[in-house]
PDB file of N, CA and C in Angstrom:
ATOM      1  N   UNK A   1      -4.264 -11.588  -8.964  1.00  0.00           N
ATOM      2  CA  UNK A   1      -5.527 -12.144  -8.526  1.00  0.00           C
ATOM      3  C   UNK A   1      -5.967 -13.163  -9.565  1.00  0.00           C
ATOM      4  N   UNK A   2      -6.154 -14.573  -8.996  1.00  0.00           N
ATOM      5  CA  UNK A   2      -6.861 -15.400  -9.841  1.00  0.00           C
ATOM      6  C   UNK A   2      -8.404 -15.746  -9.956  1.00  0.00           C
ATOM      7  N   UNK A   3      -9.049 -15.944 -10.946  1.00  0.00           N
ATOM      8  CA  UNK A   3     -10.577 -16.383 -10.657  1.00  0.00           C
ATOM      9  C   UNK A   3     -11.153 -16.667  -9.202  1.00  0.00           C
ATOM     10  N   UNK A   4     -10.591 -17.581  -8.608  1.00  0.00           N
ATOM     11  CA  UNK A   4     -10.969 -18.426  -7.421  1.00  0.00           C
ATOM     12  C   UNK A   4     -11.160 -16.652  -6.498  1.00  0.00           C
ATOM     13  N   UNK A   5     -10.177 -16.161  -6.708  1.00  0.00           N
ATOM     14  CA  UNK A   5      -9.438 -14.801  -5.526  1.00  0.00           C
ATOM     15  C   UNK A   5     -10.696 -13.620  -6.386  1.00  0.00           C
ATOM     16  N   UNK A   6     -11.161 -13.943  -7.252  1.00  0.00           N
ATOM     17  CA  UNK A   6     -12.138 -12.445  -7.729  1.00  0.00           C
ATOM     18  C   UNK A   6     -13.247 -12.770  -7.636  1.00  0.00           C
ATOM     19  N   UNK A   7     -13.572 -14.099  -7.526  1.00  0.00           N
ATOM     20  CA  UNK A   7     -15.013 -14.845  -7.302  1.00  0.00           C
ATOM     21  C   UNK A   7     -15.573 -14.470  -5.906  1.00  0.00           C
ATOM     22  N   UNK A   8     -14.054 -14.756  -4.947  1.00  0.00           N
ATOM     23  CA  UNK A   8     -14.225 -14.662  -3.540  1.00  0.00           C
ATOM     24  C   UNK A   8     -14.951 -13.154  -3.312  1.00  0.00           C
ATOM     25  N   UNK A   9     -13.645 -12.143  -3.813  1.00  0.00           N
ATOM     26  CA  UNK A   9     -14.157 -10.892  -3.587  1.00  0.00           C
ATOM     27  C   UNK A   9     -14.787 -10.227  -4.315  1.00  0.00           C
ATOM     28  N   UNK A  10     -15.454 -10.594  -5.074  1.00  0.00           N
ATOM     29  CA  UNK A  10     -17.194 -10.162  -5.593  1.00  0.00           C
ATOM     30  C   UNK A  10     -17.929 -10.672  -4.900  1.00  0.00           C
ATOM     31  N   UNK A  11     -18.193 -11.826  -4.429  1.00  0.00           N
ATOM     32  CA  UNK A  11     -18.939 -12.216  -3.234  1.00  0.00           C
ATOM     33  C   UNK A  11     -18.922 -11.313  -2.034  1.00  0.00           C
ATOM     34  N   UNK A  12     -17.914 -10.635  -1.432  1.00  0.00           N
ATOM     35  CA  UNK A  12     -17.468 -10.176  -0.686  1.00  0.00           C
ATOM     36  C   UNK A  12     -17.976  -8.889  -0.940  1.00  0.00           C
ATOM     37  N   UNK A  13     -18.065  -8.324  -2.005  1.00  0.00           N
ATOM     38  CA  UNK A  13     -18.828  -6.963  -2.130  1.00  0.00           C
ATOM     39  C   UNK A  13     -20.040  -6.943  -2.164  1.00  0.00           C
ATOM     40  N   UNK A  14     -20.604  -7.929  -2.823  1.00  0.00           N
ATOM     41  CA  UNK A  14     -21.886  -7.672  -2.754  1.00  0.00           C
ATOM     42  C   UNK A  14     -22.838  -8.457  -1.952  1.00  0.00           C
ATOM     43  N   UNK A  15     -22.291  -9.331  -1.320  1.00  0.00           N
ATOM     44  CA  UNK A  15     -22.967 -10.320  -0.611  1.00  0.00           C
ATOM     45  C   UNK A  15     -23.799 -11.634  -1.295  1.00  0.00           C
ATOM     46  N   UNK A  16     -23.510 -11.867  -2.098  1.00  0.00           N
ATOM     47  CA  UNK A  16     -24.139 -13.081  -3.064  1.00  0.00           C
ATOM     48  C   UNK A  16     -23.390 -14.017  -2.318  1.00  0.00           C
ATOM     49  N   UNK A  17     -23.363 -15.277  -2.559  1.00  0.00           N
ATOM     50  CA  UNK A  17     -22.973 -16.292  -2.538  1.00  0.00           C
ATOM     51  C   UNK A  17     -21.685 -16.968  -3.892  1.00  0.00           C
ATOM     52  N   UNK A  18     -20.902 -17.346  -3.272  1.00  0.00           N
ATOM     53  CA  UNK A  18     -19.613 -17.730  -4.185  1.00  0.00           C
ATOM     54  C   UNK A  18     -19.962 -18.201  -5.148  1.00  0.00           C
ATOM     55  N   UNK A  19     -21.312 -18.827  -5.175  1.00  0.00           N
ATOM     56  CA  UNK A  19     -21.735 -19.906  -6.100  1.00  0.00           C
ATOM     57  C   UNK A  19     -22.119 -18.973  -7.497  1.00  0.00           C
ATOM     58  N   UNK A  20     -23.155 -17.847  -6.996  1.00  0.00           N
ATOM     59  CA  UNK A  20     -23.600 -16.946  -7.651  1.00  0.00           C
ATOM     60  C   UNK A  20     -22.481 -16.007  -8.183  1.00  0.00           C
ATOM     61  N   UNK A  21     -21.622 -15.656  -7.527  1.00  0.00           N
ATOM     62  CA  UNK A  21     -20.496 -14.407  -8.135  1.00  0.00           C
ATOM     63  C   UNK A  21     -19.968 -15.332  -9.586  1.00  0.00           C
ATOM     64  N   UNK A  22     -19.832 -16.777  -9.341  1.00  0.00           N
ATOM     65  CA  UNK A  22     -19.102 -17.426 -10.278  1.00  0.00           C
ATOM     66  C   UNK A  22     -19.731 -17.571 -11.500  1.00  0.00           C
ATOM     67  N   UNK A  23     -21.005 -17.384 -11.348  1.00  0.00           N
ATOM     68  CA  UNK A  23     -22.301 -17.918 -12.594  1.00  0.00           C
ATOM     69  C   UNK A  23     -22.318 -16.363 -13.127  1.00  0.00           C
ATOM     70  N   UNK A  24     -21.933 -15.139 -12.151  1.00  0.00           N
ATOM     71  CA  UNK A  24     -22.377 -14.185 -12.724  1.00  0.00           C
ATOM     72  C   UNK A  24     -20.993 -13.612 -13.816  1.00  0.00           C
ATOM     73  N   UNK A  25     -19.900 -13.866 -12.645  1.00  0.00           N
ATOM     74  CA  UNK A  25     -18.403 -14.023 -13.343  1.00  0.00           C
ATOM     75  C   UNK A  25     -18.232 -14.665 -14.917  1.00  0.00           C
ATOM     76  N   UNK A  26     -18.764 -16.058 -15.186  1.00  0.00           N
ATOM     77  CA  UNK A  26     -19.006 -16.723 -16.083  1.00  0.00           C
ATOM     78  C   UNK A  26     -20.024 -16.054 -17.196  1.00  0.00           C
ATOM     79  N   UNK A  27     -20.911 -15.676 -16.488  1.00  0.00           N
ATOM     80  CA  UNK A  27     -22.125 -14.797 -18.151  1.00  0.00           C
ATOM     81  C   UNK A  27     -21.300 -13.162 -18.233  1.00  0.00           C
ATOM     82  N   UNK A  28     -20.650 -12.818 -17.594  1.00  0.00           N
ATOM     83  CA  UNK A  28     -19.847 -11.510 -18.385  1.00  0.00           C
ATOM     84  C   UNK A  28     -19.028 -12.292 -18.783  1.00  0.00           C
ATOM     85  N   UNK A  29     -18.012 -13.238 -18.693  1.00  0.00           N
ATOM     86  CA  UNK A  29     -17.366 -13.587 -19.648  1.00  0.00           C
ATOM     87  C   UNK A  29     -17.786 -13.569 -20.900  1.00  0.00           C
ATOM     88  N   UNK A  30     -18.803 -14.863 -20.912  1.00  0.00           N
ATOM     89  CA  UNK A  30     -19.494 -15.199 -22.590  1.00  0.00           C
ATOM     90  C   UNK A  30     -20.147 -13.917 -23.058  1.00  0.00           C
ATOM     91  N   UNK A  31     -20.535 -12.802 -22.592  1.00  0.00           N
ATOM     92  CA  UNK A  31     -21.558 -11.901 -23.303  1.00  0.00           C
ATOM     93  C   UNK A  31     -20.231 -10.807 -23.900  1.00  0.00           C
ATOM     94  N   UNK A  32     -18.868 -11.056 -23.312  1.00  0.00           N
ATOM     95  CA  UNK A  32     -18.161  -9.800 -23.903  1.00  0.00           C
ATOM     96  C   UNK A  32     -17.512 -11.108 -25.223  1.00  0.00           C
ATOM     97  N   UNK A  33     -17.290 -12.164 -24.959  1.00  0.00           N
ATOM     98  CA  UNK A  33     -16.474 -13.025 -26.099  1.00  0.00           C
ATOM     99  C   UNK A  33     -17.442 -13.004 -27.077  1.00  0.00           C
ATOM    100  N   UNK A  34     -19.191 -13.460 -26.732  1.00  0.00           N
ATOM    101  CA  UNK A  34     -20.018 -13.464 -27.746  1.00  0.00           C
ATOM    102  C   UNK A  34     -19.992 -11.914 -29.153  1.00  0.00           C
ATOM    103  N   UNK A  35     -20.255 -10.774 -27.844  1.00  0.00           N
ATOM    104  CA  UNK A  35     -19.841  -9.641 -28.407  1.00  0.00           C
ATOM    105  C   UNK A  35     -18.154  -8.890 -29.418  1.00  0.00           C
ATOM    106  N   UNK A  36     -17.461  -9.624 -29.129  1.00  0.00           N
ATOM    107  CA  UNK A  36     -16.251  -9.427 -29.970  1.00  0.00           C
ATOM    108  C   UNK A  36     -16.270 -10.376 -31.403  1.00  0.00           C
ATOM    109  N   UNK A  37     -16.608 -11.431 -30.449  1.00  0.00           N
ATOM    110  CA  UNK A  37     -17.070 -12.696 -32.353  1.00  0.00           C
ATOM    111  C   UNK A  37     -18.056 -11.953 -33.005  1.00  0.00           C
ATOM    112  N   UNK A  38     -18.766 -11.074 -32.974  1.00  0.00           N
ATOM    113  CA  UNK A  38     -19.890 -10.685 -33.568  1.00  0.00           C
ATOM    114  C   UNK A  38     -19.330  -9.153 -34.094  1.00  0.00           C
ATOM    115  N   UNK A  39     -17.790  -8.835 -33.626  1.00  0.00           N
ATOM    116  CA  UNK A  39     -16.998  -7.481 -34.456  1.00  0.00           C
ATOM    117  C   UNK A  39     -17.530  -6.150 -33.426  1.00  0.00           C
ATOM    118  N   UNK A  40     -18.341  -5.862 -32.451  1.00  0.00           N
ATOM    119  CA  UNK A  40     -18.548  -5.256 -31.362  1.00  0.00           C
ATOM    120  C   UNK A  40     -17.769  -4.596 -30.397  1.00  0.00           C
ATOM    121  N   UNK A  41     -17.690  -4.027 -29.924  1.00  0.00           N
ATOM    122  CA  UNK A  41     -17.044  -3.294 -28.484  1.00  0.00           C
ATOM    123  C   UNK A  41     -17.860  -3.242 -27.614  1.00  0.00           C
ATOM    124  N   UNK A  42     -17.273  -3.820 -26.300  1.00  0.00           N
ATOM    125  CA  UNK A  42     -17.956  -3.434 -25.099  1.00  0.00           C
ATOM    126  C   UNK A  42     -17.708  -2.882 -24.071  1.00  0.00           C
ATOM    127  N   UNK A  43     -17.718  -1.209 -23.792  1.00  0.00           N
ATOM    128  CA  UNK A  43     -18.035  -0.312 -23.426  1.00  0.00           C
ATOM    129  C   UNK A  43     -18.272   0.096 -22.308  1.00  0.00           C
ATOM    130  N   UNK A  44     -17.578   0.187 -20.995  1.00  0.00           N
ATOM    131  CA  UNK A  44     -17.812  -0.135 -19.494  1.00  0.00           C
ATOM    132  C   UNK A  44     -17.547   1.488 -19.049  1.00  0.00           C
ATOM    133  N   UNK A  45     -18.423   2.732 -19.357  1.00  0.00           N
ATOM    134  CA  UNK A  45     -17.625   4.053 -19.280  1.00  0.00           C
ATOM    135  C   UNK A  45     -16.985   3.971 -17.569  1.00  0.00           C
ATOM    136  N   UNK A  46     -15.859   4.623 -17.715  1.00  0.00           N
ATOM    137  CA  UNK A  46     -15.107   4.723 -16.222  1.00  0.00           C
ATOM    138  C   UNK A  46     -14.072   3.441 -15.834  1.00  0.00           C
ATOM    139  N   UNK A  47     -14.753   2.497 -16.666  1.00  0.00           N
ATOM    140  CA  UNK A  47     -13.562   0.856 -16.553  1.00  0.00           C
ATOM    141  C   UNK A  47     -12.824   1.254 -17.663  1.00  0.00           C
ATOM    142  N   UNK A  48     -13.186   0.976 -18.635  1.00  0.00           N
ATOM    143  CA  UNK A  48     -12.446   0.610 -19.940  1.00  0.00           C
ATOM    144  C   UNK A  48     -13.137   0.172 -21.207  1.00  0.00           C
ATOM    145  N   UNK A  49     -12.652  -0.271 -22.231  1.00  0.00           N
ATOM    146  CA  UNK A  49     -13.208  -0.983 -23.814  1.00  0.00           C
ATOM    147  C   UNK A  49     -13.233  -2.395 -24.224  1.00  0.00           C
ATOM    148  N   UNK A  50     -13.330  -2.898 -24.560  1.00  0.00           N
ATOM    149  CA  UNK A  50     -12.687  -4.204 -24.808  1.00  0.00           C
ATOM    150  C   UNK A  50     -13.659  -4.554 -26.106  1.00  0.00           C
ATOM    151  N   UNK A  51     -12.504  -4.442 -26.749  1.00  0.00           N
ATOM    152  CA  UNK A  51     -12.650  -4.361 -28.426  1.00  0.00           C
ATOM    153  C   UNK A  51     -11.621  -5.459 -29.364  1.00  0.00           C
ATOM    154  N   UNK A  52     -12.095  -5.757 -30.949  1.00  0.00           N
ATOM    155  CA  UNK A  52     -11.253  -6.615 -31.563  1.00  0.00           C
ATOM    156  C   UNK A  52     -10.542  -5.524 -32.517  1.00  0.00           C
ATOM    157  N   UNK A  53      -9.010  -5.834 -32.446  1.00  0.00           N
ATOM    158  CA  UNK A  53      -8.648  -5.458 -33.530  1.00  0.00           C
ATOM    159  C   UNK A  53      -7.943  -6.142 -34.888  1.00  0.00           C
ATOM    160  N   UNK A  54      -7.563  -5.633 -35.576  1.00  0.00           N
ATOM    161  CA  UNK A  54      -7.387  -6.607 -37.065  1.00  0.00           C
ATOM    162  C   UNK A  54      -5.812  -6.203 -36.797  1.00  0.00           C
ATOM    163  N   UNK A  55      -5.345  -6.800 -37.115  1.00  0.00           N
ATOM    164  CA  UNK A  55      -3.921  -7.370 -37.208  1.00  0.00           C
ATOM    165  C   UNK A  55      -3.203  -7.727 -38.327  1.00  0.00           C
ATOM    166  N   UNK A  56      -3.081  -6.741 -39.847  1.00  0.00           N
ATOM    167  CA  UNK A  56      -2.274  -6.838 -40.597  1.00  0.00           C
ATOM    168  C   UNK A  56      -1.350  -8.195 -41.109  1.00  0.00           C
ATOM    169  N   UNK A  57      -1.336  -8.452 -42.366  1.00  0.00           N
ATOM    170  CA  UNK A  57      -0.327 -10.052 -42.481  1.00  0.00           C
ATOM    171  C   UNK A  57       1.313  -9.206 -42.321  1.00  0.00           C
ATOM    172  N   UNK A  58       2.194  -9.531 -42.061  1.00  0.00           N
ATOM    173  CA  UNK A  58       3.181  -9.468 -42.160  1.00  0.00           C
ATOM    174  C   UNK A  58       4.529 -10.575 -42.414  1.00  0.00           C
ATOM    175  N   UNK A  59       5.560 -10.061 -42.597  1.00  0.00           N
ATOM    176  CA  UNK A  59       7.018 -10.688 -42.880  1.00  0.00           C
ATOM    177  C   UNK A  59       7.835 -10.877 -41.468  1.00  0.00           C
ATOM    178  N   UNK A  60       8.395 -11.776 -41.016  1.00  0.00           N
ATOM    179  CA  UNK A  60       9.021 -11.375 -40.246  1.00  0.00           C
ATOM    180  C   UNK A  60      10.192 -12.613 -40.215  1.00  0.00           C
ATOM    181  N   UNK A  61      10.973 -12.416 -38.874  1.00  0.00           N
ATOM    182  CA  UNK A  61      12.857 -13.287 -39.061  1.00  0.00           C
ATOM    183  C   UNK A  61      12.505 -14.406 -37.944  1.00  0.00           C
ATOM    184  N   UNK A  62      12.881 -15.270 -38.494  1.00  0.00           N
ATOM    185  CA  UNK A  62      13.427 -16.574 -37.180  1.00  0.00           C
ATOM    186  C   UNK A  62      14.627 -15.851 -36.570  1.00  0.00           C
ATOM    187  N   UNK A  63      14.672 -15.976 -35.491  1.00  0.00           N
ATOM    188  CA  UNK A  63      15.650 -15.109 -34.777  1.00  0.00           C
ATOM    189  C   UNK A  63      16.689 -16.381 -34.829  1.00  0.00           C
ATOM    190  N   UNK A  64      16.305 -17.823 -34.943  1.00  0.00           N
ATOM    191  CA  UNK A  64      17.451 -18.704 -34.263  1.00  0.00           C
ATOM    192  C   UNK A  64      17.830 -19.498 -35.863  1.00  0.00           C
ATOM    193  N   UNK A  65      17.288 -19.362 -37.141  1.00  0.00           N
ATOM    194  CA  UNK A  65      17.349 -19.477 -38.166  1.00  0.00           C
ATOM    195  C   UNK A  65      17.796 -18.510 -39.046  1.00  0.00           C
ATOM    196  N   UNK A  66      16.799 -17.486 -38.761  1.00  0.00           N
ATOM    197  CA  UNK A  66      17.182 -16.305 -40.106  1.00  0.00           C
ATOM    198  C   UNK A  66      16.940 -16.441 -40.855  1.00  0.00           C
ATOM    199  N   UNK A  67      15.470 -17.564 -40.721  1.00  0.00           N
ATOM    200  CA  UNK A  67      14.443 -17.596 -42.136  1.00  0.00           C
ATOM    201  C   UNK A  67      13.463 -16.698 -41.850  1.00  0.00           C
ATOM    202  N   UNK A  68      13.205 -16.490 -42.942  1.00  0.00           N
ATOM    203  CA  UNK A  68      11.887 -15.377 -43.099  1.00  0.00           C
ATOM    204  C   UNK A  68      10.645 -16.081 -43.348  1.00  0.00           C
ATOM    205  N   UNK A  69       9.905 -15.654 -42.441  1.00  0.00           N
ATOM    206  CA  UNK A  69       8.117 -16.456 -42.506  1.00  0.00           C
ATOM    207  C   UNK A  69       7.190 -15.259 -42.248  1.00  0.00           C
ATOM    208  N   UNK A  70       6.060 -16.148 -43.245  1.00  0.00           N
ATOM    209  CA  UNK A  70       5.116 -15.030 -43.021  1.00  0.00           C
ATOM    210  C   UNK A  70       3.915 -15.030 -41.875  1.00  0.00           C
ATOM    211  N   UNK A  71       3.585 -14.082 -41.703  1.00  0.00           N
ATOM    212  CA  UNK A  71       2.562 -14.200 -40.473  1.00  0.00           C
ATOM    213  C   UNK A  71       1.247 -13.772 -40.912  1.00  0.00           C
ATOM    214  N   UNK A  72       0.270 -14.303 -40.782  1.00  0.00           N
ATOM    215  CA  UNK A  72      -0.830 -14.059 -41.278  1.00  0.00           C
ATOM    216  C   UNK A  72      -1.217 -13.121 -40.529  1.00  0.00           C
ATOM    217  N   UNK A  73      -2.866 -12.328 -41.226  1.00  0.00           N
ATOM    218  CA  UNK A  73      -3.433 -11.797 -40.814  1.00  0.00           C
ATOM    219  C   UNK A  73      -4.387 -12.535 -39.621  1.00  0.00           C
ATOM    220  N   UNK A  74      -4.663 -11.475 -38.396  1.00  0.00           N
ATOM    221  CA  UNK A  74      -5.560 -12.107 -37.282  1.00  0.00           C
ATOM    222  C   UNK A  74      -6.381 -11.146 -36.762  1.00  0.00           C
ATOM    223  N   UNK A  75      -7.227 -11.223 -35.838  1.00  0.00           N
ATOM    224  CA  UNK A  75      -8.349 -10.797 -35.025  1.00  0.00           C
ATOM    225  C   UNK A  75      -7.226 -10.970 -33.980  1.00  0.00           C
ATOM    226  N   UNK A  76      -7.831  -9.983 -33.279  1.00  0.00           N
ATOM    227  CA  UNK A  76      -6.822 -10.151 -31.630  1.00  0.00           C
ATOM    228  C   UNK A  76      -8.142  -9.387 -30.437  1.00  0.00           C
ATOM    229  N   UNK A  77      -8.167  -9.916 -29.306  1.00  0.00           N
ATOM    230  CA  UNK A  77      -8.922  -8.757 -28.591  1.00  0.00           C
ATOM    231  C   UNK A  77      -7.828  -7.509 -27.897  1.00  0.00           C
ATOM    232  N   UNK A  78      -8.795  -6.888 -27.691  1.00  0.00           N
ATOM    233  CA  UNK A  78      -7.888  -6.109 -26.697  1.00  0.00           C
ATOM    234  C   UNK A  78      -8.779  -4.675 -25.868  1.00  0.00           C
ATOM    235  N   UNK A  79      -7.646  -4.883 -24.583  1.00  0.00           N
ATOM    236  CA  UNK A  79      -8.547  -3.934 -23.557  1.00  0.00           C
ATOM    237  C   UNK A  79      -7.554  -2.653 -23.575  1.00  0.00           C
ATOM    238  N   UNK A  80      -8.533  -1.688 -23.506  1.00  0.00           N
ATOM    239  CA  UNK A  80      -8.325   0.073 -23.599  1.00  0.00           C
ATOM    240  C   UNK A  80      -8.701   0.647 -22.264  1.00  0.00           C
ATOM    241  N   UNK A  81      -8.200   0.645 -20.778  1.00  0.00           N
ATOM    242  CA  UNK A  81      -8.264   0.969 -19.960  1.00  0.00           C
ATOM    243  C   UNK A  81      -8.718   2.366 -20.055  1.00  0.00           C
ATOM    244  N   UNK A  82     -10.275   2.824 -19.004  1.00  0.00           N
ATOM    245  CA  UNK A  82     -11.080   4.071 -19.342  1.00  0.00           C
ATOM    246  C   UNK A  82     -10.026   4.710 -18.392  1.00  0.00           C
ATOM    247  N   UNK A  83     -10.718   6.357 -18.525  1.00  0.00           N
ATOM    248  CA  UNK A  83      -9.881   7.883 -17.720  1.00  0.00           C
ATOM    249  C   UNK A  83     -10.439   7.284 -16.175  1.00  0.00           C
ATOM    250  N   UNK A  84     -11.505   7.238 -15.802  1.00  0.00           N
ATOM    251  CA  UNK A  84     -11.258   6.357 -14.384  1.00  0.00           C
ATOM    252  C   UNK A  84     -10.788   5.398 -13.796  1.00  0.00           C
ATOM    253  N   UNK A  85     -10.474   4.464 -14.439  1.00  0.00           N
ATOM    254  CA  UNK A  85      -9.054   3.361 -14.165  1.00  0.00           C
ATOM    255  C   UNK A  85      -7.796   3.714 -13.994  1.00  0.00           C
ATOM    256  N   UNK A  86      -8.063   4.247 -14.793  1.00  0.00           N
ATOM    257  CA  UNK A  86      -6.409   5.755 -15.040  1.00  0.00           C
ATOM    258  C   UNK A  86      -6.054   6.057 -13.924  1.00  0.00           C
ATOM    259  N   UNK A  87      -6.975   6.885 -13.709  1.00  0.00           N
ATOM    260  CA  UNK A  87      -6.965   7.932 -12.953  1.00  0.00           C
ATOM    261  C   UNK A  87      -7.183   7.390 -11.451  1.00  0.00           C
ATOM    262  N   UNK A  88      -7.518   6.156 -11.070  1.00  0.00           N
ATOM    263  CA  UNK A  88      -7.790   5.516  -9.953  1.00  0.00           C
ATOM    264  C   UNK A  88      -6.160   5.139  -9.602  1.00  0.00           C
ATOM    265  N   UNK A  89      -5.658   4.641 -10.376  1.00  0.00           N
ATOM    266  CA  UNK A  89      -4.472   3.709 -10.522  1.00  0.00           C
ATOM    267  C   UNK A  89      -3.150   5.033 -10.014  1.00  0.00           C
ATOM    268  N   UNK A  90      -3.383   6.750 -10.145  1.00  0.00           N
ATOM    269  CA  UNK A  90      -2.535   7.711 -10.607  1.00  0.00           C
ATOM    270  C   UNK A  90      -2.022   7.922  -9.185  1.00  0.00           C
TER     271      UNK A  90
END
C-alpha cells in the first residue's frame, strides 16, 4: 500500500474527505518525526512503538575490496510492532 492507497482508505473509514485524510496523514507524520528528534517514543498501545535507537560505531569489510572502514555511530528509528498487531496478523 502506497500513500495515495492509505489516504484513499482512511477516507474510506472514516468518511472525511481525501483532502483531509492527507493533512491528517501528514500531521502524524511530523508529530512522530518531531517526537523522535526530541529522543521520545511514541506509543500507540495495541499498534506498536516507534522509537530511536543508538547504533554503536563499528569496524566493518568492503566485501568487493577487503578494506576495512569504519562506520560511525547513528540514531536510527525504529518500529516495535504491539501484542495486537501480533496477534491480528496470527
Amino acid at each position: 500500500m502506497n500513500r495515495k492507497e492509505l489516504i484513499d482508505a482512511l477516507a474510506g473509514k472514516t468518511g472525511f474527505t481525501k483532502k483531509d485524510a492527507d493533512k491528517f496523514l501528514s500531521a502524524f507524520q511530523e508529530v512522530v518525526v518531531e517526537a523522535l528528534k526530541k529522543g521520545e517514543s511514541v506509543n500507540l498501545v495495541g499498534f506498536g512503538v516507534f522509537k530511536v535507537v543508538e547504533r554503536p560505531a563499528r569496524e566493518a569489510r568492503n566485501p568487493r575490496t577487503g578494506e576495512r572502514i569504519n562506520i560511525p555511530a547513528r540514531r536510527v528509528p525504529q518500529f516495535k510492532p504491539g501484542k495486537g498487531l501480533k496477534e491480528s496478523l496470527a
